[in-house]
PDB file of N, CA and C in Angstrom:
ATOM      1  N   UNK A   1     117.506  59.684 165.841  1.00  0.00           N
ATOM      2  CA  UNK A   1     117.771  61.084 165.582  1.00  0.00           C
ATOM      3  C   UNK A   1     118.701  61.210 164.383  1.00  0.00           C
ATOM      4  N   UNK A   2     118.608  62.132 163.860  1.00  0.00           N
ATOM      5  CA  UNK A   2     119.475  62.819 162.818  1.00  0.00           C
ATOM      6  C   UNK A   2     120.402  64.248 162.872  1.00  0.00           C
ATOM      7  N   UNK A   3     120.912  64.526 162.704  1.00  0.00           N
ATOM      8  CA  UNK A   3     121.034  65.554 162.307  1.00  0.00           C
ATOM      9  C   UNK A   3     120.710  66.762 161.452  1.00  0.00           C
ATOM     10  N   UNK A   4     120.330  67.652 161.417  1.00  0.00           N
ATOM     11  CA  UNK A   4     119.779  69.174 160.451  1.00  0.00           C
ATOM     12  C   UNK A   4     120.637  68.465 159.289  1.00  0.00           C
ATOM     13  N   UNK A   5     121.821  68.543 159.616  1.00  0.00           N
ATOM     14  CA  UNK A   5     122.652  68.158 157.838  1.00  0.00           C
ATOM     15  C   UNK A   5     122.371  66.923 156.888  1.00  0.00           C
ATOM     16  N   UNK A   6     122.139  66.017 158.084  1.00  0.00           N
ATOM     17  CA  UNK A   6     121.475  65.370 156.962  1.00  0.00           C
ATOM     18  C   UNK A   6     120.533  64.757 156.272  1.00  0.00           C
ATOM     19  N   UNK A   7     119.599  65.849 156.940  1.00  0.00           N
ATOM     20  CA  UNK A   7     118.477  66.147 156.057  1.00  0.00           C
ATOM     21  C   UNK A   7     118.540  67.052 154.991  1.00  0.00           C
ATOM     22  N   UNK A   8     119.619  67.822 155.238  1.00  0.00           N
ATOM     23  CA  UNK A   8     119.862  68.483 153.932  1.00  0.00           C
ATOM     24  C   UNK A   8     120.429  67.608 152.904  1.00  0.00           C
ATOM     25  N   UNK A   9     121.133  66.776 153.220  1.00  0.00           N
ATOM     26  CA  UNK A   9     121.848  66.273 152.147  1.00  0.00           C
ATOM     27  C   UNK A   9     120.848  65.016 151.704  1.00  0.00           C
ATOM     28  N   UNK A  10     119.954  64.541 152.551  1.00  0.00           N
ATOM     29  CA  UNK A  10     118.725  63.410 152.041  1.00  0.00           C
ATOM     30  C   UNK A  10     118.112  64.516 150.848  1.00  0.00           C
ATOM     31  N   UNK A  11     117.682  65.728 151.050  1.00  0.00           N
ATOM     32  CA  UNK A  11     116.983  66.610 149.936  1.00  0.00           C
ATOM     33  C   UNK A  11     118.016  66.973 148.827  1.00  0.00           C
ATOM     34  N   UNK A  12     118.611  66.697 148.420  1.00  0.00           N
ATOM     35  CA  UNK A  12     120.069  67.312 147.690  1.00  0.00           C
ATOM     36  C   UNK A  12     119.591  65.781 147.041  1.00  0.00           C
ATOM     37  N   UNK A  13     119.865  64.972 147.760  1.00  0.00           N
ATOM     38  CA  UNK A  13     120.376  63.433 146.854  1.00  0.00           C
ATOM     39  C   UNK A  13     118.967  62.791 146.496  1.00  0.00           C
ATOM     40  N   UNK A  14     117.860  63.251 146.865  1.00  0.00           N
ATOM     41  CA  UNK A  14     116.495  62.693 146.524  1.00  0.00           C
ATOM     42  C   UNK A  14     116.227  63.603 145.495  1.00  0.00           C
ATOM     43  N   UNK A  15     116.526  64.992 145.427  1.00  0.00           N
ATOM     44  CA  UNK A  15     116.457  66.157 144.120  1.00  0.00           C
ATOM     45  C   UNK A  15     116.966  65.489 143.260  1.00  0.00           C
ATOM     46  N   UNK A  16     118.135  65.199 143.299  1.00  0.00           N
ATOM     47  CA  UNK A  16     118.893  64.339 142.232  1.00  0.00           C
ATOM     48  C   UNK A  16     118.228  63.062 141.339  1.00  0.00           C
ATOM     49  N   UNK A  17     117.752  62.255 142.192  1.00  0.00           N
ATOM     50  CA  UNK A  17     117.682  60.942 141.668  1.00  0.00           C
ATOM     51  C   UNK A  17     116.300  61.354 141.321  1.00  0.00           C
ATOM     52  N   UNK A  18     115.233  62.260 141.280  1.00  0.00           N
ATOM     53  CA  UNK A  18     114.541  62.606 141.005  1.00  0.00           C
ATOM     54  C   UNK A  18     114.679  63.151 139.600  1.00  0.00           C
ATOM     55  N   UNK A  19     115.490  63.919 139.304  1.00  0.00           N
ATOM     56  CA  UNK A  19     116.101  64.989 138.353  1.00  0.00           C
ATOM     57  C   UNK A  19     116.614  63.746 137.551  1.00  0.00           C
ATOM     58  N   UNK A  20     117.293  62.691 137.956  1.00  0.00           N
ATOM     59  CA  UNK A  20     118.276  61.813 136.969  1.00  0.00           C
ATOM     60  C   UNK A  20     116.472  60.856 136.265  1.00  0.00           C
ATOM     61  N   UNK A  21     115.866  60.793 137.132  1.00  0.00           N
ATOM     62  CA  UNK A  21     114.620  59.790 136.408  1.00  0.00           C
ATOM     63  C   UNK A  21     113.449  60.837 135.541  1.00  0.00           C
ATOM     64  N   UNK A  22     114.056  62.144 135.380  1.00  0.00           N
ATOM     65  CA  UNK A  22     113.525  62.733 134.118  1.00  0.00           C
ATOM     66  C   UNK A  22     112.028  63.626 134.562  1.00  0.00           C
ATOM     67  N   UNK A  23     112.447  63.384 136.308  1.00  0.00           N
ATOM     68  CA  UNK A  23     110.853  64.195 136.953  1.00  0.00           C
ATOM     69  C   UNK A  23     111.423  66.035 137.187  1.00  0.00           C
ATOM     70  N   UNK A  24     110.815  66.537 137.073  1.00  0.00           N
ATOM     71  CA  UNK A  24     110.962  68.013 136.877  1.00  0.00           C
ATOM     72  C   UNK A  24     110.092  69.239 137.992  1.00  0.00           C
ATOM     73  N   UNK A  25     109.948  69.644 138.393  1.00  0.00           N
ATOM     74  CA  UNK A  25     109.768  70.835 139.278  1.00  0.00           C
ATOM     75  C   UNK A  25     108.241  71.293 138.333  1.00  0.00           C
ATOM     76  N   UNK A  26     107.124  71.128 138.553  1.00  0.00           N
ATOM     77  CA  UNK A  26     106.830  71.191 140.444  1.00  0.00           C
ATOM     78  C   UNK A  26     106.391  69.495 140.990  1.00  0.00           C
ATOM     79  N   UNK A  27     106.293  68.753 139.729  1.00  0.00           N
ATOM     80  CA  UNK A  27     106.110  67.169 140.280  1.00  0.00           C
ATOM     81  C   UNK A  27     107.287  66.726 141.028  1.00  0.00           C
ATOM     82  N   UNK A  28     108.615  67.327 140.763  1.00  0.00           N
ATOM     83  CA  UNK A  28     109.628  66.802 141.587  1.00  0.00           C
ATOM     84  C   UNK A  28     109.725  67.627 143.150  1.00  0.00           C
ATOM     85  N   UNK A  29     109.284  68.571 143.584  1.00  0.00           N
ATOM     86  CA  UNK A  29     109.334  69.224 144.909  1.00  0.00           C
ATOM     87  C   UNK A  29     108.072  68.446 145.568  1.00  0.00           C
ATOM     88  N   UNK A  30     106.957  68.253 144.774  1.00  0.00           N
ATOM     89  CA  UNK A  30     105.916  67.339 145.564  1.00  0.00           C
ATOM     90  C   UNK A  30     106.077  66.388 146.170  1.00  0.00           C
ATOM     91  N   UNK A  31     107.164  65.298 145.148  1.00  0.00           N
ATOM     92  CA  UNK A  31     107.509  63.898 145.349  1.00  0.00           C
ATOM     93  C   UNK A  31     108.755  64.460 146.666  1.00  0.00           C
ATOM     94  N   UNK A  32     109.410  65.216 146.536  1.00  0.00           N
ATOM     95  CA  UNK A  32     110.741  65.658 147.215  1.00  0.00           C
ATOM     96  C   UNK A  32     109.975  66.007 148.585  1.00  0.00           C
ATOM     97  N   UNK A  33     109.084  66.306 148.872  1.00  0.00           N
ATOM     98  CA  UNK A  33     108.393  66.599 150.072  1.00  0.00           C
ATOM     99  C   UNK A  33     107.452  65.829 151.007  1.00  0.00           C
ATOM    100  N   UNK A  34     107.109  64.668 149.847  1.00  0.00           N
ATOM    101  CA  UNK A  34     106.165  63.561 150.478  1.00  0.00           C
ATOM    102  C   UNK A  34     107.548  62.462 150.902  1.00  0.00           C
ATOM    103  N   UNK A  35     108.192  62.491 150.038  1.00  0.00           N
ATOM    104  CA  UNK A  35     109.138  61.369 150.488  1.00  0.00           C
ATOM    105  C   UNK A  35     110.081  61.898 152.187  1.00  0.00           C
ATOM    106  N   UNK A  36     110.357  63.463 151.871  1.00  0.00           N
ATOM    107  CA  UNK A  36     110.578  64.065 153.294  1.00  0.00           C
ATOM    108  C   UNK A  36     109.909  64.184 154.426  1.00  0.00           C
ATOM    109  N   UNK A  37     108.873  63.791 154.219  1.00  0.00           N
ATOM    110  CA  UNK A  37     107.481  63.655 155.509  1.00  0.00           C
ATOM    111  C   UNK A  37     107.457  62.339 155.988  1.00  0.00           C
ATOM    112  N   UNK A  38     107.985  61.505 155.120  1.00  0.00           N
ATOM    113  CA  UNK A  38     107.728  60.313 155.097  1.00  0.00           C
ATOM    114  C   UNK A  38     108.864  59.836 156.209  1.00  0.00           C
ATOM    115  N   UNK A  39     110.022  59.910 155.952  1.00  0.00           N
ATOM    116  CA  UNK A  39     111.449  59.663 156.226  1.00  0.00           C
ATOM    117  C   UNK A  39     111.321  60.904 157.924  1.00  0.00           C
ATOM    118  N   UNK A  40     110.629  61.652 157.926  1.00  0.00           N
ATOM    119  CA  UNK A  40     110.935  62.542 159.028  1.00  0.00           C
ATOM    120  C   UNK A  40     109.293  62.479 160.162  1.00  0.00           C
ATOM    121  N   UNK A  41     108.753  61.560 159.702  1.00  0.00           N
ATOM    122  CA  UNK A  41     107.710  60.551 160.487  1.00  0.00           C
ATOM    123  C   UNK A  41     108.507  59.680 161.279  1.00  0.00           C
ATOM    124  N   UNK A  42     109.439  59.230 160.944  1.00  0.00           N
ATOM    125  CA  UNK A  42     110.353  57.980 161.770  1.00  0.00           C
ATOM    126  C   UNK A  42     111.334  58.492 162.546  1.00  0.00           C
ATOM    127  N   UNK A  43     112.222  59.593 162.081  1.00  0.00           N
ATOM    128  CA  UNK A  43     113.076  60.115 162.968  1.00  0.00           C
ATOM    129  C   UNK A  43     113.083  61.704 163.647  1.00  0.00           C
ATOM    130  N   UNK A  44     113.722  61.756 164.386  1.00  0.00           N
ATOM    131  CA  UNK A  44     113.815  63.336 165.193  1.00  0.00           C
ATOM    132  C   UNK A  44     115.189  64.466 164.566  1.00  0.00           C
ATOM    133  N   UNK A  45     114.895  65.210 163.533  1.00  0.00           N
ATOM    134  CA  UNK A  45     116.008  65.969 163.660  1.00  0.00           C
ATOM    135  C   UNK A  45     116.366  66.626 164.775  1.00  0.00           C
ATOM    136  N   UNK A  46     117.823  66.459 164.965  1.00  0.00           N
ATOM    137  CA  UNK A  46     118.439  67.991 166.222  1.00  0.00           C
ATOM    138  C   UNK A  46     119.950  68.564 165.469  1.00  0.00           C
ATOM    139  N   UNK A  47     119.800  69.890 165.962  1.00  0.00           N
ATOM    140  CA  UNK A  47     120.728  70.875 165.796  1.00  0.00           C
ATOM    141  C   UNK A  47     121.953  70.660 166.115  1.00  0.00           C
ATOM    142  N   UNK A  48     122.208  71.534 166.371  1.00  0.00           N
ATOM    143  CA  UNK A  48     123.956  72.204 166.807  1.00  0.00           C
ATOM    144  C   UNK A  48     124.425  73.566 167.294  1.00  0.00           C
ATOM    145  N   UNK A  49     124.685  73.151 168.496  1.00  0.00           N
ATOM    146  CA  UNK A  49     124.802  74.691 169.245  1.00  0.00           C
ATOM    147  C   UNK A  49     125.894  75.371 168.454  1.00  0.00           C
ATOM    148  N   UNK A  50     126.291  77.214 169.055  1.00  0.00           N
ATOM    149  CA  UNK A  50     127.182  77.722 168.373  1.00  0.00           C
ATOM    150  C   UNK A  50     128.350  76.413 169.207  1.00  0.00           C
ATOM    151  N   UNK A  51     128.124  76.685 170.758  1.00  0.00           N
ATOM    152  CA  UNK A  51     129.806  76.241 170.973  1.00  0.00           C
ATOM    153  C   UNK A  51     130.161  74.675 170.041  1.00  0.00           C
ATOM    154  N   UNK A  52     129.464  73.962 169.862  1.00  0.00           N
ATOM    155  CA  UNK A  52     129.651  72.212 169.738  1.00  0.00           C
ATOM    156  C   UNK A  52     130.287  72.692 168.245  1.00  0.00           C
ATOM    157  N   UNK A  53     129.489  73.533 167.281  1.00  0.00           N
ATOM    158  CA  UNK A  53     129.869  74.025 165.948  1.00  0.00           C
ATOM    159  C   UNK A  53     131.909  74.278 165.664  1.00  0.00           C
ATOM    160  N   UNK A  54     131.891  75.338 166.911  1.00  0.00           N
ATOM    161  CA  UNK A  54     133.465  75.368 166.883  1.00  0.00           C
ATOM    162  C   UNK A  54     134.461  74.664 167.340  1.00  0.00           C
ATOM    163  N   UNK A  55     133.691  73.971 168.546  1.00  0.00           N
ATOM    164  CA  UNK A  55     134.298  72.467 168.684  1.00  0.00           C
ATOM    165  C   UNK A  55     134.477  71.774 167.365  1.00  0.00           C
ATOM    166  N   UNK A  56     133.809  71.585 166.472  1.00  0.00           N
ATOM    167  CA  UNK A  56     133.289  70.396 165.540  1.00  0.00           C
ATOM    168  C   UNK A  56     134.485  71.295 163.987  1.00  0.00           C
ATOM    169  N   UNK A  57     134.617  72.543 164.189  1.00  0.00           N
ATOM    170  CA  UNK A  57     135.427  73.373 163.223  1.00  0.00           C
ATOM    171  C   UNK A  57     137.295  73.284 163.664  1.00  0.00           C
ATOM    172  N   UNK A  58     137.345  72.752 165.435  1.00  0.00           N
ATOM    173  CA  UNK A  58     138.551  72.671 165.358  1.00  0.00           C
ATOM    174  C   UNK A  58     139.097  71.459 165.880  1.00  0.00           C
ATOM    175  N   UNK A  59     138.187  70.663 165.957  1.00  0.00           N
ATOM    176  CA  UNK A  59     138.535  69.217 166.263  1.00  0.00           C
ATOM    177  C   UNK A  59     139.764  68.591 165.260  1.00  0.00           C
ATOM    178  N   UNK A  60     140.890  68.095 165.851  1.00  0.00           N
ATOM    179  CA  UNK A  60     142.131  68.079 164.963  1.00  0.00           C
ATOM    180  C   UNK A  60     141.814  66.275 164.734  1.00  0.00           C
ATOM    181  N   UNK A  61     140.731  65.596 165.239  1.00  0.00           N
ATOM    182  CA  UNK A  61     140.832  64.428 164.872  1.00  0.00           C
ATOM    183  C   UNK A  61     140.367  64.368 163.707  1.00  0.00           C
ATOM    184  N   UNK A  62     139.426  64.723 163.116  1.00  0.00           N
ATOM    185  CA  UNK A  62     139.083  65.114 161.751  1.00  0.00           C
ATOM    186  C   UNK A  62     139.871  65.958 160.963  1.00  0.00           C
ATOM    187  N   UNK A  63     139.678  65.485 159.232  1.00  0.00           N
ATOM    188  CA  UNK A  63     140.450  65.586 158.436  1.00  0.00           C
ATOM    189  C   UNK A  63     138.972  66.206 158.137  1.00  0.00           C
ATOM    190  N   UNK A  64     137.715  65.998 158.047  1.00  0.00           N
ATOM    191  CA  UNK A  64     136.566  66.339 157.261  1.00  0.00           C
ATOM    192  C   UNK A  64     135.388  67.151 158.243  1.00  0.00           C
ATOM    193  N   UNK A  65     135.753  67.937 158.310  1.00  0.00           N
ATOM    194  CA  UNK A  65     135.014  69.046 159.548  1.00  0.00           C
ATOM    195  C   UNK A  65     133.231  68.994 159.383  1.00  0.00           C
ATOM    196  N   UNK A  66     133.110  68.474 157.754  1.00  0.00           N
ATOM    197  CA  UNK A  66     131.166  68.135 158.113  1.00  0.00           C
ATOM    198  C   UNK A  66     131.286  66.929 159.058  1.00  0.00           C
ATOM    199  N   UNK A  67     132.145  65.544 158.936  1.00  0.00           N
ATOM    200  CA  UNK A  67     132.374  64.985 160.366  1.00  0.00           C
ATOM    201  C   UNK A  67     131.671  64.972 161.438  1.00  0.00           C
ATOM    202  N   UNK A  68     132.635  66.207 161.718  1.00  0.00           N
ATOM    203  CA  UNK A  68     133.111  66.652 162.704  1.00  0.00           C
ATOM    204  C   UNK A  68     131.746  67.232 163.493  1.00  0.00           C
ATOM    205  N   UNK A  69     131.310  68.167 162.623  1.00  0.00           N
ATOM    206  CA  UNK A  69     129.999  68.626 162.885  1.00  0.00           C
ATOM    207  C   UNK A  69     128.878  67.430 163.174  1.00  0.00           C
ATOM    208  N   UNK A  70     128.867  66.011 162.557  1.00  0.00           N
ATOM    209  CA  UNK A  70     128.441  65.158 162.758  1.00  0.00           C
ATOM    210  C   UNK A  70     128.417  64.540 164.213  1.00  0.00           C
ATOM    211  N   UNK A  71     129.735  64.442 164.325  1.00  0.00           N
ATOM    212  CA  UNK A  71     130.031  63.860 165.934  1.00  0.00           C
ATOM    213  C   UNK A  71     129.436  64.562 166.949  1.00  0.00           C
ATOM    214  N   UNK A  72     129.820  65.823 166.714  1.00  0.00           N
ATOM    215  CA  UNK A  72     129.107  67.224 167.535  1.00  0.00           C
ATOM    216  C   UNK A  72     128.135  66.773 168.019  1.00  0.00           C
ATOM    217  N   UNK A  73     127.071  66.978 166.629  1.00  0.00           N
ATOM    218  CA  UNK A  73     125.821  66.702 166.914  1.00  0.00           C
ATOM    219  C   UNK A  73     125.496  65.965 167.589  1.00  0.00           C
ATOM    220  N   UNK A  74     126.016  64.600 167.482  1.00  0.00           N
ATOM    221  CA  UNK A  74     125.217  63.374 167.875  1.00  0.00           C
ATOM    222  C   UNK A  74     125.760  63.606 169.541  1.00  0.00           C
ATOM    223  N   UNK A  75     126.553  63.909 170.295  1.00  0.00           N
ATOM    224  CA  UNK A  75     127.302  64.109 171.236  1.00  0.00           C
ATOM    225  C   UNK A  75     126.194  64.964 172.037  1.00  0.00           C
ATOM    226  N   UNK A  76     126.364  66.283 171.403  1.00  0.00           N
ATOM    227  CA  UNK A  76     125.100  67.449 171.727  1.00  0.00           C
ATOM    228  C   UNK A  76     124.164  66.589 172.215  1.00  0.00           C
ATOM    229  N   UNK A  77     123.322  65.595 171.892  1.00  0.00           N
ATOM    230  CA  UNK A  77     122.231  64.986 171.650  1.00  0.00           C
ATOM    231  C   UNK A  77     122.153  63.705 172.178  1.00  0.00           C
ATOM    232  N   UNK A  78     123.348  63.435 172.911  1.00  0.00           N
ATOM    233  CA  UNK A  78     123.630  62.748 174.084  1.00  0.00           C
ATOM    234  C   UNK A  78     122.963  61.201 172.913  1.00  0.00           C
ATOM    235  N   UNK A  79     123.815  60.686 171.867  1.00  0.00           N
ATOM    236  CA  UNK A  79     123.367  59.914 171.124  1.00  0.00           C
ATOM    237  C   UNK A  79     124.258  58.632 171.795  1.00  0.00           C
ATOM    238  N   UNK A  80     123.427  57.588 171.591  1.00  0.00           N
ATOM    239  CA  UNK A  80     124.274  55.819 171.916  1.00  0.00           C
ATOM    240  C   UNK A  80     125.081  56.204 171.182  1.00  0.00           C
ATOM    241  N   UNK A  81     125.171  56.157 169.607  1.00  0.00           N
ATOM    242  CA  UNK A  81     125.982  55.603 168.875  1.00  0.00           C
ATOM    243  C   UNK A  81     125.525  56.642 167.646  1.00  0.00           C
ATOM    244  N   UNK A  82     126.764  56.700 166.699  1.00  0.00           N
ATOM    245  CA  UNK A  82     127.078  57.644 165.481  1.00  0.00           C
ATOM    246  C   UNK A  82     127.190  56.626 164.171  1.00  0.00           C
ATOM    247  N   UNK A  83     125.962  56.357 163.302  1.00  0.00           N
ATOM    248  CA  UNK A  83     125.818  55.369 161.988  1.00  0.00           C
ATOM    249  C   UNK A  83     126.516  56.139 160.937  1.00  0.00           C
ATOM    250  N   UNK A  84     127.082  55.597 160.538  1.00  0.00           N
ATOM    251  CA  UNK A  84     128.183  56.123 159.438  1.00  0.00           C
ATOM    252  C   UNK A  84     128.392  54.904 158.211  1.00  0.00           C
ATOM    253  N   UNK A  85     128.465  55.244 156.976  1.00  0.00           N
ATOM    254  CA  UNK A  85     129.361  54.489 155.886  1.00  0.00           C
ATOM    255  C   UNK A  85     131.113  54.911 155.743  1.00  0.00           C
ATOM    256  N   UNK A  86     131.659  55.843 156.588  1.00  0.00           N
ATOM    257  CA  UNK A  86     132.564  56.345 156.601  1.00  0.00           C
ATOM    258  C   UNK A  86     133.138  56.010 157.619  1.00  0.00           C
ATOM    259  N   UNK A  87     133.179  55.017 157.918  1.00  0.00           N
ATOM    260  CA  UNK A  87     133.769  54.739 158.924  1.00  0.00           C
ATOM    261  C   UNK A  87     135.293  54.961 158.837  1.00  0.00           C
ATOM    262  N   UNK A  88     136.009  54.675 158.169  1.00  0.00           N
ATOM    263  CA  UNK A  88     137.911  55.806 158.305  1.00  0.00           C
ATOM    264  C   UNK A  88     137.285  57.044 158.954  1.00  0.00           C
ATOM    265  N   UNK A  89     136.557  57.867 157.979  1.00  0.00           N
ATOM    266  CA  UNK A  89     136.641  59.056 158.473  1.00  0.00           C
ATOM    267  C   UNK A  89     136.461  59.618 160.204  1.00  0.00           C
ATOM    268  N   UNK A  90     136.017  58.564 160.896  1.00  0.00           N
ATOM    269  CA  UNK A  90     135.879  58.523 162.508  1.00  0.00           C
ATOM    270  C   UNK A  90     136.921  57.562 163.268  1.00  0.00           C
ATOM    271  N   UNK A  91     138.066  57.353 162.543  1.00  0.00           N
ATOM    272  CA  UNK A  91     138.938  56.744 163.312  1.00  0.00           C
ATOM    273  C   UNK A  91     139.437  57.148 163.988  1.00  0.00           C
ATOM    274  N   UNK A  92     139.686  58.316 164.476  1.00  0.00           N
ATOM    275  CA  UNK A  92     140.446  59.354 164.977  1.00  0.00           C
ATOM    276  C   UNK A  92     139.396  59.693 166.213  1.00  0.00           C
ATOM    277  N   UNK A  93     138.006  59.965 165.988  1.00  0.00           N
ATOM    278  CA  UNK A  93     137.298  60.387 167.057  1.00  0.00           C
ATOM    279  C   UNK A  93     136.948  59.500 168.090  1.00  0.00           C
ATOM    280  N   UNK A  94     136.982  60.013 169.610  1.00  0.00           N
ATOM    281  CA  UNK A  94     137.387  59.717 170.823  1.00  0.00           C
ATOM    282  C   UNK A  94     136.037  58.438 170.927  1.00  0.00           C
ATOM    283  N   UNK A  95     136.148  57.391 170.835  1.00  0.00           N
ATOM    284  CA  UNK A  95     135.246  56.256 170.642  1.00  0.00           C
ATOM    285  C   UNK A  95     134.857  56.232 172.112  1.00  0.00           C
ATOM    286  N   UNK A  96     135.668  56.302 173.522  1.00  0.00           N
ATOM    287  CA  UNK A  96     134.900  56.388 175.078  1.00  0.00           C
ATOM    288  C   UNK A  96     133.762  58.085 174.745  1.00  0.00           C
ATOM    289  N   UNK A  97     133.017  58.364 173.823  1.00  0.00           N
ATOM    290  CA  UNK A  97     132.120  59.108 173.955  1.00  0.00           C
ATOM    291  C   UNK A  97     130.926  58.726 173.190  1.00  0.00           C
ATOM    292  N   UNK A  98     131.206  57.676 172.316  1.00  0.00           N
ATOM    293  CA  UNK A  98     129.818  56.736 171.455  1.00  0.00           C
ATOM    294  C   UNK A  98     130.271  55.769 170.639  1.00  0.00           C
ATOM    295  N   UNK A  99     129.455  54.983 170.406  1.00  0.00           N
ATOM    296  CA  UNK A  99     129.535  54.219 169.558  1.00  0.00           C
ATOM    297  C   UNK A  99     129.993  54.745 168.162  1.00  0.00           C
ATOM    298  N   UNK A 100     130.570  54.330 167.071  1.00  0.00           N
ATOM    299  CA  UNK A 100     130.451  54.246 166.108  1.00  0.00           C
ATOM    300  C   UNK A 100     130.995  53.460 165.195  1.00  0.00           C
ATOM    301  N   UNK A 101     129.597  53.260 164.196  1.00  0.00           N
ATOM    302  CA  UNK A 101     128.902  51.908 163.575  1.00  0.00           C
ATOM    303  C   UNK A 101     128.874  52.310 161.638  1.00  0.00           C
ATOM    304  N   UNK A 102     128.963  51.278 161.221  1.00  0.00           N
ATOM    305  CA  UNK A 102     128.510  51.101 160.133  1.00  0.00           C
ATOM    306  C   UNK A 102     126.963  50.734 160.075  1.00  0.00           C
ATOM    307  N   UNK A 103     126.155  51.050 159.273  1.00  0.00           N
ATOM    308  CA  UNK A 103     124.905  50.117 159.175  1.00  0.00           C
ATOM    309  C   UNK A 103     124.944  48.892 159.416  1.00  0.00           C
ATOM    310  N   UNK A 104     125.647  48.130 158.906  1.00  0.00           N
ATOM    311  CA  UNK A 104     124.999  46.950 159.398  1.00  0.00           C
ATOM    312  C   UNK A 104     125.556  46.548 161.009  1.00  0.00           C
ATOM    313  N   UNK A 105     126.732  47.294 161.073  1.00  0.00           N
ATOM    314  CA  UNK A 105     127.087  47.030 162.944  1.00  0.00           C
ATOM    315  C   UNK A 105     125.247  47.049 163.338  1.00  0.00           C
ATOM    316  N   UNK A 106     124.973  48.223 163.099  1.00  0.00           N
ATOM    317  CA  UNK A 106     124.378  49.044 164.103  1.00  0.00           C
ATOM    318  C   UNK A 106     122.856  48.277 163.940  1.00  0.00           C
ATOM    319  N   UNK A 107     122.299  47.500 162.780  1.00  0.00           N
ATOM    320  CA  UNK A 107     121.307  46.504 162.442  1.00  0.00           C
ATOM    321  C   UNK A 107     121.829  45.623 163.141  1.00  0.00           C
ATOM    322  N   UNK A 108     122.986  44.875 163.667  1.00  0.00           N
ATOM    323  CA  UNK A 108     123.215  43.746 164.186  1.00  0.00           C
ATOM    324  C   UNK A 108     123.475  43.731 165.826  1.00  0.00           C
ATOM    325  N   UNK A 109     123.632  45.275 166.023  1.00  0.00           N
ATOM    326  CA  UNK A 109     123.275  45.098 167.518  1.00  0.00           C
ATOM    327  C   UNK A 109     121.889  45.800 167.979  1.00  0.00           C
ATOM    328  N   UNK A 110     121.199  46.590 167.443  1.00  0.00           N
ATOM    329  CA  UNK A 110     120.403  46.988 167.914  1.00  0.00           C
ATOM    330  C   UNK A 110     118.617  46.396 167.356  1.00  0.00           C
ATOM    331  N   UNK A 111     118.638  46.105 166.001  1.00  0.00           N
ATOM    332  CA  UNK A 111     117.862  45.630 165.918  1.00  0.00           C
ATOM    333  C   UNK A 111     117.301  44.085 165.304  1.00  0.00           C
TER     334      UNK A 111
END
């Protein structure tokens, strides 16, 4: 599973590297949409209720409230474990409620 956000931010950073290799609109929304079908064939986005949202807006363990909204989510969504490159940024959050992994933790225990 994923989260809604970051699939937004996979389309933001695939626009980009699209845009940086000189491809342009409408060949770049094509490519931006096959590569999003592609990537959302393998996983399940889920949401975020209002309450988990204001949980996730006043959670004082976070310094970075998209985070926060992160943890939410995955929590909401009754997730094993929360994959992160940010791992500082989850030092603070209550670890007896999931895992959380770096990529390669999370390649080395699960698959």
């Amino acid at each position: 599973m994923v989260s809604i956000g970051c699939v937004y931010t996979l389309a933001y950073l695939i626009r980009m590297e699209l845009k940086r290799q000189g491809i342009h609109r409408p060949e770049q929304t094509l490519r931006l949409r096959t590569t999003l079908n592609v990537v959302m064939s393998m996983v399940k986005a889920v949401g975020l209720s209002h309450k988990r949202l204001l949980e996730g807006i006043n959670d004082v363990a976070f310094d970075d409230v998209e985070d926060s909204f992160q943890f939410q989510c995955a929590l909401q969504n009754k997730c094993d474990a929360l994959v992160t490159i940010n791992l500082r940024d989850y030092c603070k959050a209550d670890s007896s409620k999931m895992l959380i992994l770096s990529p390669s933790e999370f390649v080395e225990k699960y698959l």
